[in-house]
PDB file of N, CA and C in Angstrom:
ATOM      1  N   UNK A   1       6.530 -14.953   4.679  1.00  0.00           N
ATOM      2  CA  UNK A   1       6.595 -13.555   4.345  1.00  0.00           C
ATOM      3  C   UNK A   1       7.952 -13.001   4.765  1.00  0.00           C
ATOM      4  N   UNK A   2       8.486 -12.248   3.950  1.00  0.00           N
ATOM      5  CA  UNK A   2       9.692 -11.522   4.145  1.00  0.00           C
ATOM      6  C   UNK A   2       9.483  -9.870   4.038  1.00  0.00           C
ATOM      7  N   UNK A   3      10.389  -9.649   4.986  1.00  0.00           N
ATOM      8  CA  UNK A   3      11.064  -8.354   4.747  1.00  0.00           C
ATOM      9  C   UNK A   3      11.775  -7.854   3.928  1.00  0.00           C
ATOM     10  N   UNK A   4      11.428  -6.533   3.094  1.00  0.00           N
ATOM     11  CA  UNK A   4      12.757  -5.815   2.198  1.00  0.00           C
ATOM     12  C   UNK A   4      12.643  -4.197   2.146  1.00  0.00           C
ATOM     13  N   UNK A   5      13.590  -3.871   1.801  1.00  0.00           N
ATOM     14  CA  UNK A   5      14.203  -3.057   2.121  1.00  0.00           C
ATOM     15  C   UNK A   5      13.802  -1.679   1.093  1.00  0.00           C
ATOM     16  N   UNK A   6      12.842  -0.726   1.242  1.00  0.00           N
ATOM     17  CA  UNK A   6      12.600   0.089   0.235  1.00  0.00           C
ATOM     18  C   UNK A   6      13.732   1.072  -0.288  1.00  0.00           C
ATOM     19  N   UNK A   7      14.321   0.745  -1.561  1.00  0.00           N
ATOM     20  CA  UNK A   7      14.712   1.259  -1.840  1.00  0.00           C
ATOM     21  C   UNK A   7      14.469   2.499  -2.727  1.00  0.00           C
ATOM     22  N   UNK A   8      14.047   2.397  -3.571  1.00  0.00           N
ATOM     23  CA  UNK A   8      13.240   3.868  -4.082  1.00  0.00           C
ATOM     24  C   UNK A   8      11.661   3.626  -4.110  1.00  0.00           C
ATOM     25  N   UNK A   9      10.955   4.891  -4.004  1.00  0.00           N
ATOM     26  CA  UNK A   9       9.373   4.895  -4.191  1.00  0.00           C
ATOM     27  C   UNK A   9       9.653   5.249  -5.896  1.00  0.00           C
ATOM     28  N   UNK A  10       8.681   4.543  -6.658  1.00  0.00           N
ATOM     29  CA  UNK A  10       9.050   4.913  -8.297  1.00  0.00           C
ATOM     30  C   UNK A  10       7.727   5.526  -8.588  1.00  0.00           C
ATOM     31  N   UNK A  11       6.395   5.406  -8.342  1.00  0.00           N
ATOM     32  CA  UNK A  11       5.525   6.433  -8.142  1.00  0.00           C
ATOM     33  C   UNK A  11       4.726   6.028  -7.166  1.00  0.00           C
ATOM     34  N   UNK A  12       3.716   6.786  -6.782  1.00  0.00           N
ATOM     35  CA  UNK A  12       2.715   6.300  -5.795  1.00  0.00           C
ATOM     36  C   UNK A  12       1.458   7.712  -5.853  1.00  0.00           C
ATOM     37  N   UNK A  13       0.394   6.822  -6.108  1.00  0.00           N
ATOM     38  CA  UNK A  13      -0.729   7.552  -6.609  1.00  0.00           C
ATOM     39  C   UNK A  13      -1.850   7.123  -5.432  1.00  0.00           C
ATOM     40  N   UNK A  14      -2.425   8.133  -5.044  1.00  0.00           N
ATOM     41  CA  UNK A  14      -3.694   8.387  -3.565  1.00  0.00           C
ATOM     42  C   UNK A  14      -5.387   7.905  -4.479  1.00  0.00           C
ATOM     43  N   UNK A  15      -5.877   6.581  -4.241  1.00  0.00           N
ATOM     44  CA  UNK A  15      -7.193   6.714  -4.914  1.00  0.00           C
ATOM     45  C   UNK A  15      -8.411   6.270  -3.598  1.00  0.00           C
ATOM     46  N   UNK A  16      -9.450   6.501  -4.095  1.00  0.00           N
ATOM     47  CA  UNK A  16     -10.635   6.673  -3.423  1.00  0.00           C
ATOM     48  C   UNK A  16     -11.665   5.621  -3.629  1.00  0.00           C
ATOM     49  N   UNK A  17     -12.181   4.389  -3.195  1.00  0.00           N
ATOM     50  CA  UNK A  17     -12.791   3.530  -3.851  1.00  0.00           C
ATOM     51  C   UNK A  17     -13.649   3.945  -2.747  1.00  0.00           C
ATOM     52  N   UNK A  18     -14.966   3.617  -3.789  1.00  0.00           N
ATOM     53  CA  UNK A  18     -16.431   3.940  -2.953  1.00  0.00           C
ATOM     54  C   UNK A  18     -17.399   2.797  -3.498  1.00  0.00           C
ATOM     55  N   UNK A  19     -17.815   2.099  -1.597  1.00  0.00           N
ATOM     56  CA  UNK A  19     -18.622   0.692  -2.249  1.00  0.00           C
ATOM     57  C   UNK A  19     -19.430   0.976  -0.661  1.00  0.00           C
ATOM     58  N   UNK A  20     -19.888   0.066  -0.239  1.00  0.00           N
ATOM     59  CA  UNK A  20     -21.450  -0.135   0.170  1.00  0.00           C
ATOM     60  C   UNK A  20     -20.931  -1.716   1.273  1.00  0.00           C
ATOM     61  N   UNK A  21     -21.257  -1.048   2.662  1.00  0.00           N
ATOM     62  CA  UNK A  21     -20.858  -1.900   3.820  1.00  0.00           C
ATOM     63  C   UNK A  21     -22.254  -2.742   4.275  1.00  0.00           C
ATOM     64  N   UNK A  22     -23.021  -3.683   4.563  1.00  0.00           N
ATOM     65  CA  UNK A  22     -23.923  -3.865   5.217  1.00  0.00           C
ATOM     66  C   UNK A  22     -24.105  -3.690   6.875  1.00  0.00           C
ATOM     67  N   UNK A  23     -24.920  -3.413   7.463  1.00  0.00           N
ATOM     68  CA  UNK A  23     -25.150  -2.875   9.239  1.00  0.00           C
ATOM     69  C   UNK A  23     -26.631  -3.635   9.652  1.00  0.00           C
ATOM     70  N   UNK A  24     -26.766  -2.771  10.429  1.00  0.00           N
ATOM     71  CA  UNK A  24     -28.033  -3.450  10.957  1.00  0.00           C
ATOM     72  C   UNK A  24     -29.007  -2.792  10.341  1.00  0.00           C
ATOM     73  N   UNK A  25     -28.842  -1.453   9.797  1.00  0.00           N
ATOM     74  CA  UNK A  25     -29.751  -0.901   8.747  1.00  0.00           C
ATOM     75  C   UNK A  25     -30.200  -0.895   7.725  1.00  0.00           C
ATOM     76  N   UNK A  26     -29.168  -1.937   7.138  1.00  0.00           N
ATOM     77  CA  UNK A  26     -28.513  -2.226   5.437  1.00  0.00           C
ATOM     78  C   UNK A  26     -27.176  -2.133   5.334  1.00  0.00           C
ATOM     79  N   UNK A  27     -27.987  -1.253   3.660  1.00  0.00           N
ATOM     80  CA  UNK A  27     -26.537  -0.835   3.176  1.00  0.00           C
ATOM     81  C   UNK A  27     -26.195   0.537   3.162  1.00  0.00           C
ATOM     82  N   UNK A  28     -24.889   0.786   3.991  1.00  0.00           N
ATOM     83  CA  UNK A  28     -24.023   2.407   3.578  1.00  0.00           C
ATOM     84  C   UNK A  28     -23.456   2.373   3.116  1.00  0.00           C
ATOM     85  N   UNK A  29     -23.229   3.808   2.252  1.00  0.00           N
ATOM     86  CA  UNK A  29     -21.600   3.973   1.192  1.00  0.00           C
ATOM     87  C   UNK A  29     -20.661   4.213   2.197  1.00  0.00           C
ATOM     88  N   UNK A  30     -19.462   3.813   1.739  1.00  0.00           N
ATOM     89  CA  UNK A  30     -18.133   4.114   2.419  1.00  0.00           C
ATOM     90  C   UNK A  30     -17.235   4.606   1.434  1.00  0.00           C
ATOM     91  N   UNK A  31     -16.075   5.106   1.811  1.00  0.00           N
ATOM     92  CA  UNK A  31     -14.965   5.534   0.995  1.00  0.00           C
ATOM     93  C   UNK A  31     -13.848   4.862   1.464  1.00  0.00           C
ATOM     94  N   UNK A  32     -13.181   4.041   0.914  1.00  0.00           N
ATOM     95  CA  UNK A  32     -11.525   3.454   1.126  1.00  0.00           C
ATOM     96  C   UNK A  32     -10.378   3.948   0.630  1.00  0.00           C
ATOM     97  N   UNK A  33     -10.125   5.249   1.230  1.00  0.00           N
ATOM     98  CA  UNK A  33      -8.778   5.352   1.219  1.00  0.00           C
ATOM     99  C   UNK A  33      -7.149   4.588   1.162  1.00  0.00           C
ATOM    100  N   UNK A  34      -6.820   4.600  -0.385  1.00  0.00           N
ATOM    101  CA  UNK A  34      -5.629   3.266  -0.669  1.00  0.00           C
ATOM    102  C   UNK A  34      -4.615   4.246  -1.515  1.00  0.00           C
ATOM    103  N   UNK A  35      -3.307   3.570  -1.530  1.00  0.00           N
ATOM    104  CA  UNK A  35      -1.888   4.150  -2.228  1.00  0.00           C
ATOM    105  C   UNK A  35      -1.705   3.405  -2.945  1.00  0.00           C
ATOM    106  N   UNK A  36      -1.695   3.684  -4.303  1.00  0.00           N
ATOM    107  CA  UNK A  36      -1.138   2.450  -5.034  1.00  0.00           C
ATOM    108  C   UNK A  36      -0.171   2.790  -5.775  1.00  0.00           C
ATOM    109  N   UNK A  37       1.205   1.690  -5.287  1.00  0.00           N
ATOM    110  CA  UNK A  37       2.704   2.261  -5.018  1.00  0.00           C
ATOM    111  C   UNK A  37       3.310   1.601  -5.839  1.00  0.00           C
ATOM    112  N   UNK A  38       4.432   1.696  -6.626  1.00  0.00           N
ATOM    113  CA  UNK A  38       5.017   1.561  -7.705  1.00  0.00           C
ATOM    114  C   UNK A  38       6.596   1.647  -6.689  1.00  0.00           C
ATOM    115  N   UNK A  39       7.057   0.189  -5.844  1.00  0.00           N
ATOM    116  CA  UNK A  39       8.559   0.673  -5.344  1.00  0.00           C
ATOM    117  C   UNK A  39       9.402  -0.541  -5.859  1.00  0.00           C
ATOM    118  N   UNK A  40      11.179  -0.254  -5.608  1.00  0.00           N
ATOM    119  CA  UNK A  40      11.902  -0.669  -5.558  1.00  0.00           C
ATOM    120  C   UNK A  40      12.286  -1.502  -4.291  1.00  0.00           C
ATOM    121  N   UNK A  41      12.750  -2.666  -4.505  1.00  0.00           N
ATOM    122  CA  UNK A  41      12.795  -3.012  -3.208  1.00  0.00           C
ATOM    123  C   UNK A  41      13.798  -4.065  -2.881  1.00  0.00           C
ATOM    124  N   UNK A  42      14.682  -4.589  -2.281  1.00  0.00           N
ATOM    125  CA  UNK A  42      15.425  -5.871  -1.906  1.00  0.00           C
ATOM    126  C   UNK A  42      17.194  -5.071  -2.152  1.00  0.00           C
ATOM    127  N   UNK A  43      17.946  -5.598  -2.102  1.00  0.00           N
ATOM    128  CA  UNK A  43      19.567  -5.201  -1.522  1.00  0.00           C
ATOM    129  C   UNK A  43      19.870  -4.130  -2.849  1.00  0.00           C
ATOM    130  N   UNK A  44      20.701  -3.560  -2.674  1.00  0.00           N
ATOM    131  CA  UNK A  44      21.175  -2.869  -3.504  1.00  0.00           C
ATOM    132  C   UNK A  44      21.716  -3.309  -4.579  1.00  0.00           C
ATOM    133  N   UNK A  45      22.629  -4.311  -4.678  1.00  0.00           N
ATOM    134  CA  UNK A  45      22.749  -5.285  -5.727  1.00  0.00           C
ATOM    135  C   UNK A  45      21.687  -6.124  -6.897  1.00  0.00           C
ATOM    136  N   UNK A  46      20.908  -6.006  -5.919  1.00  0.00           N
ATOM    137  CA  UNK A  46      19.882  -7.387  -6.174  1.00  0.00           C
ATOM    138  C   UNK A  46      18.287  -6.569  -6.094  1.00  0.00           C
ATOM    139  N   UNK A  47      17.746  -6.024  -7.535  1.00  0.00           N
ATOM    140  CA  UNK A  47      16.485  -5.409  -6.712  1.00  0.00           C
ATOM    141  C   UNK A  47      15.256  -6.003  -7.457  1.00  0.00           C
ATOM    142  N   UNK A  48      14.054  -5.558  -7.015  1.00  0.00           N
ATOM    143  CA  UNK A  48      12.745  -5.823  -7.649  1.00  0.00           C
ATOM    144  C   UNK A  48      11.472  -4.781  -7.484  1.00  0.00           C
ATOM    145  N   UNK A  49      11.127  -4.982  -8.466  1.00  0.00           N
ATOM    146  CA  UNK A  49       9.977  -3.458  -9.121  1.00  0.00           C
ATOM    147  C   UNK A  49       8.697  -4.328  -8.444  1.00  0.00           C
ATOM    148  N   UNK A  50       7.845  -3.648  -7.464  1.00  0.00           N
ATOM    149  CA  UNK A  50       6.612  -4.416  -7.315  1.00  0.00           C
ATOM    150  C   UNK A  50       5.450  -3.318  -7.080  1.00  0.00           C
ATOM    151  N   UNK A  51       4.406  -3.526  -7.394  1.00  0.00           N
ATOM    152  CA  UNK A  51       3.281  -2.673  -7.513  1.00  0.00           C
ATOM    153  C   UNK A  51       2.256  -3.004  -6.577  1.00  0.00           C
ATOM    154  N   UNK A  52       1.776  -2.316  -5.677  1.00  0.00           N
ATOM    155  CA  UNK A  52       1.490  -2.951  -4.918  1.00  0.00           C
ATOM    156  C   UNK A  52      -0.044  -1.778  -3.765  1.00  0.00           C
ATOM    157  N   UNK A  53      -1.265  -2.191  -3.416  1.00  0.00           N
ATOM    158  CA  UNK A  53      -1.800  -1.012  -3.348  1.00  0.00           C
ATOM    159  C   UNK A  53      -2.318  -1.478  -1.983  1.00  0.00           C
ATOM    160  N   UNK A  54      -2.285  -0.539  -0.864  1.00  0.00           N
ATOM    161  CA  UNK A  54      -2.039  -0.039   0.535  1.00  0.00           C
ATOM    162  C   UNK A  54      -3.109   0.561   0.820  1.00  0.00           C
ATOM    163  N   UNK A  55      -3.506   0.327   2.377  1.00  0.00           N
ATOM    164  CA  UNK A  55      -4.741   1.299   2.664  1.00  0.00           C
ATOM    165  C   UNK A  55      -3.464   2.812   2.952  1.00  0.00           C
ATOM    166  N   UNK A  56      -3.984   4.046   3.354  1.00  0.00           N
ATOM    167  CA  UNK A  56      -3.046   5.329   3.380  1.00  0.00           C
ATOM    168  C   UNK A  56      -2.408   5.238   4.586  1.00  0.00           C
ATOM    169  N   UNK A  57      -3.074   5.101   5.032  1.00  0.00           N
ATOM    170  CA  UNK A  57      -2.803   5.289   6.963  1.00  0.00           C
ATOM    171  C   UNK A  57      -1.639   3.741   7.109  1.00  0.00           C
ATOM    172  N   UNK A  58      -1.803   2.845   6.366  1.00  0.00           N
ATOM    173  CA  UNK A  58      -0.915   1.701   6.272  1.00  0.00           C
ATOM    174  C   UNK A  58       0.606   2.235   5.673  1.00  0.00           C
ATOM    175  N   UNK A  59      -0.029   2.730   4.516  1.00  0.00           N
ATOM    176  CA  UNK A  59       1.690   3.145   3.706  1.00  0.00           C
ATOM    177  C   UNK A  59       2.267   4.334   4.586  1.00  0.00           C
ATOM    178  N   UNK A  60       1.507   5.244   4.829  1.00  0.00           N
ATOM    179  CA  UNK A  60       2.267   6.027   5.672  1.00  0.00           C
ATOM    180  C   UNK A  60       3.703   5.431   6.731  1.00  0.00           C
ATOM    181  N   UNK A  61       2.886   4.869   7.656  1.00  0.00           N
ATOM    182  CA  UNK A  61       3.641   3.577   8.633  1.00  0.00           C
ATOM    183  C   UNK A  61       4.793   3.233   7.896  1.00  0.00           C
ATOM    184  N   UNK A  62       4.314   2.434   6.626  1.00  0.00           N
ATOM    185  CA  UNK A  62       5.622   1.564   6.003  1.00  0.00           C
ATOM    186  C   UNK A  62       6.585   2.582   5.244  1.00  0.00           C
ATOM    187  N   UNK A  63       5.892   3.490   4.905  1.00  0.00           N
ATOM    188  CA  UNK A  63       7.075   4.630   4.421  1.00  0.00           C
ATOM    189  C   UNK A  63       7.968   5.237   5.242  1.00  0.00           C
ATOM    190  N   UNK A  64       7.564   5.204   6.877  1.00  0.00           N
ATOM    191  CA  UNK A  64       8.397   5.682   7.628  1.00  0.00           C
ATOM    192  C   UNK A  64       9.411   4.977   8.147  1.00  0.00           C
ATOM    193  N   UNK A  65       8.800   3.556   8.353  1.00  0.00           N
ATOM    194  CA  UNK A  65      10.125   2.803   8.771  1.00  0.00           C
ATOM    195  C   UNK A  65      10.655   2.305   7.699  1.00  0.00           C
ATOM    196  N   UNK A  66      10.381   2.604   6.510  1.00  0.00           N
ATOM    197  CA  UNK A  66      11.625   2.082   5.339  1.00  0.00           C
ATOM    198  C   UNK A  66      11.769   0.685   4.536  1.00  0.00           C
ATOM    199  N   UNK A  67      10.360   0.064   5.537  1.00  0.00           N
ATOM    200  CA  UNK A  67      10.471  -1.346   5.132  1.00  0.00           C
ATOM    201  C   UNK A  67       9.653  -1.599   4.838  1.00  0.00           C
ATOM    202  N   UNK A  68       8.971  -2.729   3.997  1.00  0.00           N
ATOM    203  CA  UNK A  68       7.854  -3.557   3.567  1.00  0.00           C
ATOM    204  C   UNK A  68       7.996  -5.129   3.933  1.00  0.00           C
ATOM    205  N   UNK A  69       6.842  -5.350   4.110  1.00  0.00           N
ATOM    206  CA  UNK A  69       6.486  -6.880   4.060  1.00  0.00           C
ATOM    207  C   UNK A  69       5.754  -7.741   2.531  1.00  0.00           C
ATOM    208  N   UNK A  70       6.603  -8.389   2.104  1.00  0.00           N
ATOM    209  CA  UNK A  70       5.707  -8.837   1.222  1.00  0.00           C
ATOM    210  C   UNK A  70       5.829 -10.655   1.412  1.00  0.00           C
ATOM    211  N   UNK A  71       4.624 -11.478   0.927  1.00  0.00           N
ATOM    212  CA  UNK A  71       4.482 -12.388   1.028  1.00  0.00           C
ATOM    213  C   UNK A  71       3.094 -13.359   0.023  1.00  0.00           C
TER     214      UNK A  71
END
């Protein structure tokens, strides 16, 4: 896995997936909060378009320090 370098966000859209966890009770609904991000990424010279979908509280993080991991 490597590191690169975000260079532009090209869109990024907030969705809501709702599915069903098992417990000791059964089953509950849950909601999963995810970003699914449309960025630019690798040297300025040299770039690549990747699409790619994030829990929120994750992209937040990676939006702040500027970087991504992909692998």
């Amino acid at each position: 896995m490597r590191e690169y370098a975000i260079n532009r966000i090209i869109s990024e859209r907030n969705v809501v997936k709702r599915t069903f966890v098992a417990d000791n009770f059964g089953l509950r609904p849950v909601a999963l909060h995810d970003a699914i991000i449309n960025i630019e990424i690798g040297a300025r010279n040299r770039t690549q378009q990747i699409m790619k979908r994030f829990p929120t509280k994750q992209w937040q993080e990676i939006k702040e320090r500027g970087f991504v991991i992909v692998g």
